[in-house]
Protein backbone atom coordinates (compact mmCIF):
# COMPACT_ATOMS: atom_id res chain seq x y z
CA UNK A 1 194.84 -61.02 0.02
CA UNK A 2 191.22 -60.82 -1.54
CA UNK A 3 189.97 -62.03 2.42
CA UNK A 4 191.43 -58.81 3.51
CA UNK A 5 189.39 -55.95 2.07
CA UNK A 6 186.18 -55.19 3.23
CA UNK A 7 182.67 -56.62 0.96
CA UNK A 8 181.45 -54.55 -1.50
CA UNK A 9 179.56 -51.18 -0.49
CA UNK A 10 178.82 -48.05 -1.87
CA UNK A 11 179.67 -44.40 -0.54
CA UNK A 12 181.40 -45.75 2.72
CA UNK A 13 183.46 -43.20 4.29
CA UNK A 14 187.67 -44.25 3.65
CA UNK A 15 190.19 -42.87 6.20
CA UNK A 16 193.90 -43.57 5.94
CA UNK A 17 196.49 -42.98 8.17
CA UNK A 18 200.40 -42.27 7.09
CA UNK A 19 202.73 -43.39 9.74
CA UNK A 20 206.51 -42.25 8.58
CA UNK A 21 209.68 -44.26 9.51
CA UNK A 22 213.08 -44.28 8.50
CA UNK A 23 212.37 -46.54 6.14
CA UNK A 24 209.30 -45.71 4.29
CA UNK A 25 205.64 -45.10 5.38
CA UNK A 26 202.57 -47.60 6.25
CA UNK A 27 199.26 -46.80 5.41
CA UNK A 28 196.56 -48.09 6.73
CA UNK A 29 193.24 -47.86 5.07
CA UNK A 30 190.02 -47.92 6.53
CA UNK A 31 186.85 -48.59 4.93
CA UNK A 32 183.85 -48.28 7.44
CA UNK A 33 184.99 -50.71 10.29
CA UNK A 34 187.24 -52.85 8.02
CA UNK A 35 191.08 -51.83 8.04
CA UNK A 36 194.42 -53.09 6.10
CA UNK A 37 197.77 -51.90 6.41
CA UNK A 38 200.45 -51.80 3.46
CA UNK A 39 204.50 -50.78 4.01
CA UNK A 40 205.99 -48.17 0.90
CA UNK A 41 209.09 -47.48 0.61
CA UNK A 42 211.99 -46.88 -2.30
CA UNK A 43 213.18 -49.79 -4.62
CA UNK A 44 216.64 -50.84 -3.85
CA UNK A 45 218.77 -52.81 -5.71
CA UNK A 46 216.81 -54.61 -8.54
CA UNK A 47 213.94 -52.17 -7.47
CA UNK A 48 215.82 -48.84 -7.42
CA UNK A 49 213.93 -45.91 -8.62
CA UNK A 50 210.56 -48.15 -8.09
CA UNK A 51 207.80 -47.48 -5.01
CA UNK A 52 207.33 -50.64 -3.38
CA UNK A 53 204.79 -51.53 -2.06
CA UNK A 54 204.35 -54.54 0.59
CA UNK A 55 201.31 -56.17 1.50
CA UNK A 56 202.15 -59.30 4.04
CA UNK A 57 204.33 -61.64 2.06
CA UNK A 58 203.69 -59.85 -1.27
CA UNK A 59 206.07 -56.48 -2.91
CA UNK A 60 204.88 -54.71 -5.56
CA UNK A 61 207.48 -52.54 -7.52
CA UNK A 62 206.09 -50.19 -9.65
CA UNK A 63 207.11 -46.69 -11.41
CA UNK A 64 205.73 -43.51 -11.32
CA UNK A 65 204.55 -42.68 -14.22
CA UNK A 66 203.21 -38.77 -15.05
CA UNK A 67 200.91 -38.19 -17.72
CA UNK A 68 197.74 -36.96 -18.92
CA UNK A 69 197.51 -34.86 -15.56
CA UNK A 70 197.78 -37.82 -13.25
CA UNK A 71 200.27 -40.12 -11.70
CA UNK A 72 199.81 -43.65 -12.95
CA UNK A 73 201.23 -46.30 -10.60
CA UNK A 74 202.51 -48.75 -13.51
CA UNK A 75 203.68 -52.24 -12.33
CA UNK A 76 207.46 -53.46 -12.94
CA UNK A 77 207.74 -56.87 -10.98
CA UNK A 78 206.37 -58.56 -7.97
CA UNK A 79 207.55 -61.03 -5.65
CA UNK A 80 206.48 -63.53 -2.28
CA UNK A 81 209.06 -63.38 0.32
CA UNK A 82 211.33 -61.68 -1.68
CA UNK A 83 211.62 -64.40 -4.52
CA UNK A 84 211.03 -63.02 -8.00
CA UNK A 85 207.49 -64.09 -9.64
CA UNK A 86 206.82 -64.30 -13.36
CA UNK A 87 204.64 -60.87 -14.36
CA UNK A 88 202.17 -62.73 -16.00
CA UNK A 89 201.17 -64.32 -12.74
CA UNK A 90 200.59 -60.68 -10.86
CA UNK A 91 197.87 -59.05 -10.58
CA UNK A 92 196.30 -56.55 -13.37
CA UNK A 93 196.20 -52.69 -11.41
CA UNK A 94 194.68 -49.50 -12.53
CA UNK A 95 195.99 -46.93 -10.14
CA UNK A 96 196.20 -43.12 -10.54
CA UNK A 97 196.53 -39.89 -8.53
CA UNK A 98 195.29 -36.71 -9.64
CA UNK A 99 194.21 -33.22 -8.24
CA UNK A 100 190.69 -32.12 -9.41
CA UNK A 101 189.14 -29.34 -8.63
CA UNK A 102 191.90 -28.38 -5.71
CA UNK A 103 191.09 -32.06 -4.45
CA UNK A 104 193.58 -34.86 -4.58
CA UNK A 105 191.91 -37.54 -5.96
CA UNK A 106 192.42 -41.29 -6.10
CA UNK A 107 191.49 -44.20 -8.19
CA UNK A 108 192.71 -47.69 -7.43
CA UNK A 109 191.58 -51.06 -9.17
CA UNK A 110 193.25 -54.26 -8.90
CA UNK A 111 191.88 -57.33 -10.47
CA UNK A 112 193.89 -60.77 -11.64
CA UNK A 113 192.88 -62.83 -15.18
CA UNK A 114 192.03 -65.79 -12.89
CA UNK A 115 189.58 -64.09 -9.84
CA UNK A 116 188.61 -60.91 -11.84
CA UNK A 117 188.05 -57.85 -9.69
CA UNK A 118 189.73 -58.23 -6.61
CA UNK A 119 189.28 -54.34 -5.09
CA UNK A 120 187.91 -51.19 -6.78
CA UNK A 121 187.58 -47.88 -4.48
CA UNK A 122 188.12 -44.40 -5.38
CA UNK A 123 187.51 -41.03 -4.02
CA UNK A 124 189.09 -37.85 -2.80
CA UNK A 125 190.74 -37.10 0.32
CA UNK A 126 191.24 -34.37 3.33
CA UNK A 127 193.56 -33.95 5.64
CA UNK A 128 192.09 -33.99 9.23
CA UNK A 129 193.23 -31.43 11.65
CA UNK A 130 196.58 -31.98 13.21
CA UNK A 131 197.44 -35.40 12.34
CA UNK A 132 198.54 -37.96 9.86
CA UNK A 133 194.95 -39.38 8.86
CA UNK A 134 193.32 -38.23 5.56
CA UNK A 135 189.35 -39.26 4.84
CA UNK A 136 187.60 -39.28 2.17
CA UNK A 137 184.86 -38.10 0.60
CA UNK A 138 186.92 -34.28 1.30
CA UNK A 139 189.36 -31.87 -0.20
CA UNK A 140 193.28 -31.25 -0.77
CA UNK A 141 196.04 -32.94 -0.40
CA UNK A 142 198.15 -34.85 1.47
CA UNK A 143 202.24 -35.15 1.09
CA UNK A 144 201.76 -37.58 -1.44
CA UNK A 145 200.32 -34.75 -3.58
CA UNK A 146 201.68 -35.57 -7.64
């Protein structure tokens, strides 16, 4: 996964696109030049009442959590393929929402006891004018305002 993100950079402009389905949304992310692409949609089943969150083989189940002013993205489980995988195994993640000064705001760190920081970005985003892509640095928010 760690071979998808982009190399480390400051102040890079972020855009990221929302494309809805019937079944959830993808988002892809763009940092600079360098893009990835991630499938959310609602827990079901072992998952219910869980945002997952599926990055190639890998889901992510995790529960919104609101407090302190933010929404805190807190991990439940994870699995490959859909096979369960033991939580000590996954990944370590520090990811919030918030709204700051009328600007939704974003901070997202994932890192794993054996690598150590695997991605850190954060910022703010805008919406751009008549269509589904946000970019950041900006303003405002998005549907997935908290």
């Amino acid at each position: 996964m760690a071979g998808r993100f982009p190399k480390p950079c400051a102040d890079i402009p972020i855009r990221v696109r929302f494309e809805t389905g019937e079944d959830g949304e993808t988002w892809t992310r763009t940092f600079g030049t360098h893009g990835f692409s991630s499938r959310q949609y609602a827990g079901r089943d072992r998952s219910q009442r869980l945002l997952c969150e599926r990055f190639g083989p890998l889901t992510f189940a995790m529960a919104l959590v609101a407090e302190n002013g933010r929404l805190t993205l807190a991990l439940r489980h994870w699995s490959i393929w859909g096979l369960p995988l033991p939580l000590w195994l996954c990944p370590c993640s520090t990811s919030y929402e918030t709204v700051e000064d009328g600007r939704f705001r974003f901070h997202v760190e994932i890192s794993h006891r054996f690598t150590g920081t695997i991605v850190r970005y954060r910022g703010w985003l805008e919406p751009s004018q008549g269509s589904s892509t946000v970019a950041s640095p900006a303003a405002l928010a998005s549907s997935r305002q908290p």
